[in-house]
PDB file of N, CA and C in Angstrom:
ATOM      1  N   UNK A   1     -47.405  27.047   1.143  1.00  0.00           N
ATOM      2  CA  UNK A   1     -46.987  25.650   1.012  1.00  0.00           C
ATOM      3  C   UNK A   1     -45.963  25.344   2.110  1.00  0.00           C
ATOM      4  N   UNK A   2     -46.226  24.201   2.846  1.00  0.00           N
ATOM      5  CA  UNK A   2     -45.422  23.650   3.791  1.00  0.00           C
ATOM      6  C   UNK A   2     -43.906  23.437   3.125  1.00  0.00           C
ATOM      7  N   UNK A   3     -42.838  24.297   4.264  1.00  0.00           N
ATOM      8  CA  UNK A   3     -41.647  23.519   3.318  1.00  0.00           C
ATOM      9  C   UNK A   3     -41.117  22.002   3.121  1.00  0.00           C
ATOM     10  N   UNK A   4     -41.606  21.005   3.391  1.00  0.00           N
ATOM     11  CA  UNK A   4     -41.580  20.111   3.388  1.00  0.00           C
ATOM     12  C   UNK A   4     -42.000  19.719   2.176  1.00  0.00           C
ATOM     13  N   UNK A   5     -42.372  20.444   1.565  1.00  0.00           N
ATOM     14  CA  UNK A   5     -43.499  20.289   0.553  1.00  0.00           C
ATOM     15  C   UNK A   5     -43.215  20.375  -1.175  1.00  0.00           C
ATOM     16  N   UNK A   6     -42.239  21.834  -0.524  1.00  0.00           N
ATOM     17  CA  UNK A   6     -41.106  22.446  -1.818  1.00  0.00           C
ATOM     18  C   UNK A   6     -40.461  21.328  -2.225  1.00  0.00           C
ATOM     19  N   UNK A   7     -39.491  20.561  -1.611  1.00  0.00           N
ATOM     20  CA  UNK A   7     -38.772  19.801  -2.045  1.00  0.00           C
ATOM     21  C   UNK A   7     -39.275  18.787  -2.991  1.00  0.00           C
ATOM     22  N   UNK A   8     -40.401  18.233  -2.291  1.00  0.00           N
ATOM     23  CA  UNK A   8     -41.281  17.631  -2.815  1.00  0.00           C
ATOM     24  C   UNK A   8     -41.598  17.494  -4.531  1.00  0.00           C
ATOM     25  N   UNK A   9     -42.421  18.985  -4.420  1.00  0.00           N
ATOM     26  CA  UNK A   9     -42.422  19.558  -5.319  1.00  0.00           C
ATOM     27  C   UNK A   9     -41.610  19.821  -6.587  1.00  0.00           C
ATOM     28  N   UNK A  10     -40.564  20.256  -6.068  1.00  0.00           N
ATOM     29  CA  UNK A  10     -39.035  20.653  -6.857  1.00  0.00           C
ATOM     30  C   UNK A  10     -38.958  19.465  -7.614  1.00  0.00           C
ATOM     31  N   UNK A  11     -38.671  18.541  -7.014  1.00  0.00           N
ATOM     32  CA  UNK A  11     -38.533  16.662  -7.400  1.00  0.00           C
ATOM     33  C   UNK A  11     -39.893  16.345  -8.001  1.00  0.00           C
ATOM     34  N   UNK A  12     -41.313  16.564  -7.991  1.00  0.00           N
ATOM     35  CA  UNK A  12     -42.093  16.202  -8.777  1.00  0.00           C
ATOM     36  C   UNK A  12     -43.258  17.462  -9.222  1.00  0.00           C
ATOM     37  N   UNK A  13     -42.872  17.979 -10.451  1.00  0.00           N
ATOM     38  CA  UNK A  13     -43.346  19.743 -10.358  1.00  0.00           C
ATOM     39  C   UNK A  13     -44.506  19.142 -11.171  1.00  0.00           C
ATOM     40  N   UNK A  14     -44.539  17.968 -11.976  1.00  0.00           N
ATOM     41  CA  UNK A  14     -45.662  18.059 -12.630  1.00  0.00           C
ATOM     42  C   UNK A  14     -46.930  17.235 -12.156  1.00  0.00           C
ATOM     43  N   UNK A  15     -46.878  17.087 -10.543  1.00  0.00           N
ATOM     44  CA  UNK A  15     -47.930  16.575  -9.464  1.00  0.00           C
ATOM     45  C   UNK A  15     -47.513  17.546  -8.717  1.00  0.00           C
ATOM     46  N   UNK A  16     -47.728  18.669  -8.839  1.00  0.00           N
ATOM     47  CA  UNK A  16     -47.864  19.631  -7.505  1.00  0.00           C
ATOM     48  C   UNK A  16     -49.084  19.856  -6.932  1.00  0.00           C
ATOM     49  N   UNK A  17     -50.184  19.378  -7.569  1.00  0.00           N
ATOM     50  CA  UNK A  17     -51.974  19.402  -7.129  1.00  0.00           C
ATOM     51  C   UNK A  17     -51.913  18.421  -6.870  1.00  0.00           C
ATOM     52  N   UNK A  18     -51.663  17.604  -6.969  1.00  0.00           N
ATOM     53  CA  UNK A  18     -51.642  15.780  -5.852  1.00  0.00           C
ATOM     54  C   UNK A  18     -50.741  15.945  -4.755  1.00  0.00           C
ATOM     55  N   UNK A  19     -49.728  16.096  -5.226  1.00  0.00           N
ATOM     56  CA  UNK A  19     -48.804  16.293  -3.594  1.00  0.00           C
ATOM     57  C   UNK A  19     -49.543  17.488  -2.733  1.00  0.00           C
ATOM     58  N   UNK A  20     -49.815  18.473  -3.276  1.00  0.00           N
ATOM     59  CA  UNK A  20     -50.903  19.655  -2.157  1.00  0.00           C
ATOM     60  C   UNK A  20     -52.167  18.849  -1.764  1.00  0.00           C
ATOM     61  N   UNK A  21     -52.715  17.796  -2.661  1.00  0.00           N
ATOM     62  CA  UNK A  21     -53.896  17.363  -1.532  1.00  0.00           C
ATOM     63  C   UNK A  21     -53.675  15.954  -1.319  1.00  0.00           C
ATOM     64  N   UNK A  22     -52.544  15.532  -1.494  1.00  0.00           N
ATOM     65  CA  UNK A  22     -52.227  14.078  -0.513  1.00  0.00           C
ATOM     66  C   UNK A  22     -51.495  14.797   0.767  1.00  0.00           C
ATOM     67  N   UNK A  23     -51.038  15.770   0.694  1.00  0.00           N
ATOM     68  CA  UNK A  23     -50.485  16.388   1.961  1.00  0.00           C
ATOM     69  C   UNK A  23     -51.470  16.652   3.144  1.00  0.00           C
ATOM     70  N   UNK A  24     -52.819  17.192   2.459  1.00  0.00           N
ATOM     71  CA  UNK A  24     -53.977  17.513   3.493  1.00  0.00           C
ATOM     72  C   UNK A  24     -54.388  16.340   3.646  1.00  0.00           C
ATOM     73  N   UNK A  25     -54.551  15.289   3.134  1.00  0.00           N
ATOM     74  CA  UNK A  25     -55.222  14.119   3.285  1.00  0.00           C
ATOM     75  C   UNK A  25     -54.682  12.601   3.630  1.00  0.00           C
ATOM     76  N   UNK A  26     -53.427  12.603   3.873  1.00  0.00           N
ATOM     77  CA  UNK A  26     -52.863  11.525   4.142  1.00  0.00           C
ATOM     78  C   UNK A  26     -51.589  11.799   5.549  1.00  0.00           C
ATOM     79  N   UNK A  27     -51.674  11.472   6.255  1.00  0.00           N
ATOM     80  CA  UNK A  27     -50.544  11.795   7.405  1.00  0.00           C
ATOM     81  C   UNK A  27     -49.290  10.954   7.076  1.00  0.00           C
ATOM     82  N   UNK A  28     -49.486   9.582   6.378  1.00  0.00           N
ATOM     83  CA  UNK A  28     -48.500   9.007   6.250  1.00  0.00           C
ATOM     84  C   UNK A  28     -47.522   9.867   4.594  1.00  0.00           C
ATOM     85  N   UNK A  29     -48.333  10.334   3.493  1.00  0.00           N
ATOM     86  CA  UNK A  29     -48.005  10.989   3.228  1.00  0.00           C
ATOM     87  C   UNK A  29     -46.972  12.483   3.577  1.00  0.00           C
ATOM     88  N   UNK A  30     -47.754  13.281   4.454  1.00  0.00           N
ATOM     89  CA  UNK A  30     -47.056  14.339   5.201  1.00  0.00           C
ATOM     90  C   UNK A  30     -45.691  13.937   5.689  1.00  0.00           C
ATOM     91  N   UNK A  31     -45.776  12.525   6.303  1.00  0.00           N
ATOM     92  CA  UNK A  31     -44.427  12.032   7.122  1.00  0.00           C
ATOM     93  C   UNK A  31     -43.277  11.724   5.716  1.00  0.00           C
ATOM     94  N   UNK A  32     -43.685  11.430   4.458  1.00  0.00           N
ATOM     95  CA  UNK A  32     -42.870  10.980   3.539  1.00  0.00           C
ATOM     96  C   UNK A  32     -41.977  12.336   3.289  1.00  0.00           C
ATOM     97  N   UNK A  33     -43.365  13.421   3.412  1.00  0.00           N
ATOM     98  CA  UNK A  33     -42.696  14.683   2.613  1.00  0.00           C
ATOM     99  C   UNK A  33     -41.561  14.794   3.950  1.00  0.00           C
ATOM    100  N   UNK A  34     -42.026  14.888   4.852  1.00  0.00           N
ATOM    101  CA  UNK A  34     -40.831  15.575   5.638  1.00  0.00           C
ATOM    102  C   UNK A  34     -40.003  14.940   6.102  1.00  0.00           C
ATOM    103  N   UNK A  35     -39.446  13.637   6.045  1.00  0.00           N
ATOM    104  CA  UNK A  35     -38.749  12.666   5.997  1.00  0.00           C
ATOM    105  C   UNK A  35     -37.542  13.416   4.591  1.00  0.00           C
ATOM    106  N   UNK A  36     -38.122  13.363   3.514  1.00  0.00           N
ATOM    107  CA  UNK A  36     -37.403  13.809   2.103  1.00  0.00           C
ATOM    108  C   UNK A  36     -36.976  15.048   2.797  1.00  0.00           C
ATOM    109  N   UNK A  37     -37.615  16.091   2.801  1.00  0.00           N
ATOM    110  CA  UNK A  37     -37.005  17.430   3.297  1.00  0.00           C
ATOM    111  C   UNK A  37     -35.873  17.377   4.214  1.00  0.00           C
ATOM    112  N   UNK A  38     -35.908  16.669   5.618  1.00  0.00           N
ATOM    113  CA  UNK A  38     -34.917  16.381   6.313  1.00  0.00           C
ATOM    114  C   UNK A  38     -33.570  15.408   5.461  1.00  0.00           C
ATOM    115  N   UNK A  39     -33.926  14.788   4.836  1.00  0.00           N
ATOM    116  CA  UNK A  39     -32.743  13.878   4.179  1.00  0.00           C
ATOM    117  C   UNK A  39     -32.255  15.271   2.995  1.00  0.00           C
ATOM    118  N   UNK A  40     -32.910  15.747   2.435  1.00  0.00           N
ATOM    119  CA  UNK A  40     -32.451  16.777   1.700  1.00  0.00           C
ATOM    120  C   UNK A  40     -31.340  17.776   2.396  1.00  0.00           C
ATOM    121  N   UNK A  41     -32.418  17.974   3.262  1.00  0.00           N
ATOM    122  CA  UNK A  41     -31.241  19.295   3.847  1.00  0.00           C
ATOM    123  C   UNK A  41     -30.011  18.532   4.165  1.00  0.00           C
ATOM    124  N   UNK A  42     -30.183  17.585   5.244  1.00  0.00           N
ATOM    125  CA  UNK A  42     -28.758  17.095   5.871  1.00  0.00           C
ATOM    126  C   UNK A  42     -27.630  16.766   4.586  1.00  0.00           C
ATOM    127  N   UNK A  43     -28.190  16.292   3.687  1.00  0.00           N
ATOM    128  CA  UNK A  43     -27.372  16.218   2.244  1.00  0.00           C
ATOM    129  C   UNK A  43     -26.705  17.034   1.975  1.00  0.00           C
ATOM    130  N   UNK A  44     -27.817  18.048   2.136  1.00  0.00           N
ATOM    131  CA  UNK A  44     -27.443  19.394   1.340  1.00  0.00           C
ATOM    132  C   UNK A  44     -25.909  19.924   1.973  1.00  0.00           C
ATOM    133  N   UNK A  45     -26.302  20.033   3.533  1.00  0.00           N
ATOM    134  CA  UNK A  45     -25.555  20.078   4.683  1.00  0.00           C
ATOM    135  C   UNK A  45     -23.997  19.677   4.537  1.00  0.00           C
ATOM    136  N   UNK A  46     -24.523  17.832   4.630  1.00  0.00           N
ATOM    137  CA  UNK A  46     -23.124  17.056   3.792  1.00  0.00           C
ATOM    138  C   UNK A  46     -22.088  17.627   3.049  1.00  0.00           C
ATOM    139  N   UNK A  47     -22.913  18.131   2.133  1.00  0.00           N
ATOM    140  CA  UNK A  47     -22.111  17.676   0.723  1.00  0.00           C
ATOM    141  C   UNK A  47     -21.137  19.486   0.525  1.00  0.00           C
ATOM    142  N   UNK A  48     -21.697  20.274   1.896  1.00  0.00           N
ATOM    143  CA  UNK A  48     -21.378  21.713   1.320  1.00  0.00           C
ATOM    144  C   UNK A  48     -20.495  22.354   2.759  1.00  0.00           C
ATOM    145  N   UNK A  49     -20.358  21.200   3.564  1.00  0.00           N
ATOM    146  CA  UNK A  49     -19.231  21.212   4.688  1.00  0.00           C
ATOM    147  C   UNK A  49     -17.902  21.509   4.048  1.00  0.00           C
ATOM    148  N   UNK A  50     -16.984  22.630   5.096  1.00  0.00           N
ATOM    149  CA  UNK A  50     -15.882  22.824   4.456  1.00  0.00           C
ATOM    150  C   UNK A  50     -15.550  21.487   5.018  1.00  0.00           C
ATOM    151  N   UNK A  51     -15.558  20.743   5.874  1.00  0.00           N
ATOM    152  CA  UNK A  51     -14.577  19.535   6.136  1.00  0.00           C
ATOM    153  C   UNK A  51     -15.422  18.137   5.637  1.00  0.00           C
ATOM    154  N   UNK A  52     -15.708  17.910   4.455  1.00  0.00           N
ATOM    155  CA  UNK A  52     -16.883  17.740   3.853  1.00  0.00           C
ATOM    156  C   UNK A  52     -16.549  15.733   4.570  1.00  0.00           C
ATOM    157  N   UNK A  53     -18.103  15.427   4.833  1.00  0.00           N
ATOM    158  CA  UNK A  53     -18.137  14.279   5.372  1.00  0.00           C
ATOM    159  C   UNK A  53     -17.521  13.077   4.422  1.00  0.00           C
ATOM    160  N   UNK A  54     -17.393  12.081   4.946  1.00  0.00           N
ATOM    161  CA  UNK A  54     -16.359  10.522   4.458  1.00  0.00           C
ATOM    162  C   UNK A  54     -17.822  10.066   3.474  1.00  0.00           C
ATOM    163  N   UNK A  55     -17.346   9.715   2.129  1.00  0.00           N
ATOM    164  CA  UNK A  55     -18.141   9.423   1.545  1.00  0.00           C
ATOM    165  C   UNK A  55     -19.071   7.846   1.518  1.00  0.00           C
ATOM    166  N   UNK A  56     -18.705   7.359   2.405  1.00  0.00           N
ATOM    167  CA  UNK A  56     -19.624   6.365   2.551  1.00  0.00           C
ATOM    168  C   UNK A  56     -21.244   7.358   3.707  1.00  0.00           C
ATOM    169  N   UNK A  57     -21.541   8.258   4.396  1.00  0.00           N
ATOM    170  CA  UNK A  57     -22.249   8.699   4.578  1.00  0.00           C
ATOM    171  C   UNK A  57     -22.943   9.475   3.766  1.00  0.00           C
ATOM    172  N   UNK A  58     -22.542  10.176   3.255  1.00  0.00           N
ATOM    173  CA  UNK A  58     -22.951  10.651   1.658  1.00  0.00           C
ATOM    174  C   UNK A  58     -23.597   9.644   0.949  1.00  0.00           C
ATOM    175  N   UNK A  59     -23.155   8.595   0.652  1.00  0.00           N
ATOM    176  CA  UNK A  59     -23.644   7.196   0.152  1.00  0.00           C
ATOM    177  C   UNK A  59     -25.312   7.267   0.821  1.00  0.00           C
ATOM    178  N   UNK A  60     -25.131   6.912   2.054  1.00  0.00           N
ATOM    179  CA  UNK A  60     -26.297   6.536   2.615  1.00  0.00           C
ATOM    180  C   UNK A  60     -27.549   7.511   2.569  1.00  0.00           C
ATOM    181  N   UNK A  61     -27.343   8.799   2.813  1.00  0.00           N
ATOM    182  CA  UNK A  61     -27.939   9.538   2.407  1.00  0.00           C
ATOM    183  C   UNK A  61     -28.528  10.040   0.953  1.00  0.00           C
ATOM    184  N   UNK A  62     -27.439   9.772   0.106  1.00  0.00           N
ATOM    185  CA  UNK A  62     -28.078   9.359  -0.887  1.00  0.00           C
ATOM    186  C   UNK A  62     -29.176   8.150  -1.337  1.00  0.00           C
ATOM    187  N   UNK A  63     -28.447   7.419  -0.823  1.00  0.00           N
ATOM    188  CA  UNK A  63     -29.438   6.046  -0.747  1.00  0.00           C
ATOM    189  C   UNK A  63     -30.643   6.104  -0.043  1.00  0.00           C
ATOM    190  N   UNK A  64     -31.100   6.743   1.051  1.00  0.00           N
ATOM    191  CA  UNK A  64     -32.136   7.004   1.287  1.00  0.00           C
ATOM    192  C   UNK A  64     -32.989   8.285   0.702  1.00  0.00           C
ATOM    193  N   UNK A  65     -32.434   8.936   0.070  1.00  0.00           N
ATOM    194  CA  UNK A  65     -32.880  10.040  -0.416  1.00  0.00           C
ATOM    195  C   UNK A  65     -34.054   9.325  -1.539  1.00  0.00           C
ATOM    196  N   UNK A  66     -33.077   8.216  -2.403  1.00  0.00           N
ATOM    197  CA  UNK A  66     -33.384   7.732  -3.835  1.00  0.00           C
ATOM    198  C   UNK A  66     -34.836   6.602  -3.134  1.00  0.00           C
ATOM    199  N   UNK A  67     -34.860   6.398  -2.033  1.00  0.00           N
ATOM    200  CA  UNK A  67     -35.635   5.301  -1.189  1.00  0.00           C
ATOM    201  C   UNK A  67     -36.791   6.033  -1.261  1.00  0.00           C
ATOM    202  N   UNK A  68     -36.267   7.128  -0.395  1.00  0.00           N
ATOM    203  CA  UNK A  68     -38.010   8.039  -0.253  1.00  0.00           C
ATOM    204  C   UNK A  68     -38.923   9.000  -1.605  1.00  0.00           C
ATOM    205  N   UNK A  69     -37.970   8.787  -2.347  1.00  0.00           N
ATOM    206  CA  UNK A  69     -38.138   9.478  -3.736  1.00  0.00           C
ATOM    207  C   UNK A  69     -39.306   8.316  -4.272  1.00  0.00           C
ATOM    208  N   UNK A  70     -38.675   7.169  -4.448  1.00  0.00           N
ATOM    209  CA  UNK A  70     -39.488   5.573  -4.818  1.00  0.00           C
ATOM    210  C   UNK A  70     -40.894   5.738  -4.416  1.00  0.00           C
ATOM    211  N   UNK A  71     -40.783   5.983  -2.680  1.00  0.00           N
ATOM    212  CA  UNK A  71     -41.748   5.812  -2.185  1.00  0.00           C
ATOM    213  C   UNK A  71     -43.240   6.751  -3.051  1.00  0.00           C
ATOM    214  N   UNK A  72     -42.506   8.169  -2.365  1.00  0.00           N
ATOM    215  CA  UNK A  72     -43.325   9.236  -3.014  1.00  0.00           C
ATOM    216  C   UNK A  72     -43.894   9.033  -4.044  1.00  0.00           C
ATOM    217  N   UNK A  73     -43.184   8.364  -5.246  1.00  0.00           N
ATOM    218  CA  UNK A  73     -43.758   7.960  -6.623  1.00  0.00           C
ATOM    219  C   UNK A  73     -44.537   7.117  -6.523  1.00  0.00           C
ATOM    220  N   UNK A  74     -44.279   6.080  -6.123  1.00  0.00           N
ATOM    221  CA  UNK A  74     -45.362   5.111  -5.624  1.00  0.00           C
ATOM    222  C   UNK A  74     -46.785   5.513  -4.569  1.00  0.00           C
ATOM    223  N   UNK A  75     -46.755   6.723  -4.301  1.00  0.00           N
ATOM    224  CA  UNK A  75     -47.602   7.499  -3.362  1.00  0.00           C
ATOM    225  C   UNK A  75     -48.293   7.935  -4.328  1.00  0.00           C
ATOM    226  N   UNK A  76     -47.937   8.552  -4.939  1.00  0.00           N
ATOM    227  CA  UNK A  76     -48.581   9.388  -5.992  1.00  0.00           C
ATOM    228  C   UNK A  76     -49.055   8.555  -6.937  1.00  0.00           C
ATOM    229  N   UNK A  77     -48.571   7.603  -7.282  1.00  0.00           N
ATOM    230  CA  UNK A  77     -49.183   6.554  -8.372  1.00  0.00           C
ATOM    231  C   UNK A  77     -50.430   6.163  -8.166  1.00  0.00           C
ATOM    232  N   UNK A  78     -50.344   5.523  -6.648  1.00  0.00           N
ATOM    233  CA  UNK A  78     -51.491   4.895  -6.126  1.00  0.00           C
ATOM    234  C   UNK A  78     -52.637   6.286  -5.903  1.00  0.00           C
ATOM    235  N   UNK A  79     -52.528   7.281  -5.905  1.00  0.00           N
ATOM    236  CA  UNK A  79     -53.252   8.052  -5.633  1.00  0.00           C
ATOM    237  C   UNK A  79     -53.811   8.543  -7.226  1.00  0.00           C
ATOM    238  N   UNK A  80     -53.387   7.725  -7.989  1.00  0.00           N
ATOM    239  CA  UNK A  80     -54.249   7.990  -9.198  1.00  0.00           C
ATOM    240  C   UNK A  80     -54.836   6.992  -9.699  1.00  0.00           C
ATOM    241  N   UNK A  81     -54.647   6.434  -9.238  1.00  0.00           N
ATOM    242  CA  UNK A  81     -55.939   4.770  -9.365  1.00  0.00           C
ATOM    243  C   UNK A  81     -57.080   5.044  -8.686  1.00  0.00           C
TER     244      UNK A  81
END
């Protein structure tokens, strides 16, 4: 599994056979997952700095985190219609 994918995953464990074949089958998909993965890590990054970043960036990153999360759900939704 692509790591892009884990995160994914982690965040929606009970579509892990839709996210594995919207991953092979959708590119705009693929770009969501690894969009999330990158906002993950840098978070992750953020939030575990000893000189830990000004919390309005934290903010934003959160805020996009919760954006691409939306999306994904809405990815996956439509992919069950």
């Amino acid at each position: 599994m692509p790591a892009a994918l884990r995160q994914v995953v982690l965040r929606f464990p009970q579509q892990a056979l839709l996210i594995a074949k919207l991953e092979r089958e959708s590119e705009d998909f693929r770009s969501l997952c690894d969009d999330y993965e990158l906002v993950v890590e840098m978070l992750t990054m953020l939030e575990s700095a000893p000189l830990r970043s000004d919390e309005k960036t934290l903010q934003e990153y959160r805020s996009f985190l919760i954006d691409l999360e939306l999306d994904i759900a809405d990815a996956l939704t439509n992919a069950l219609r």
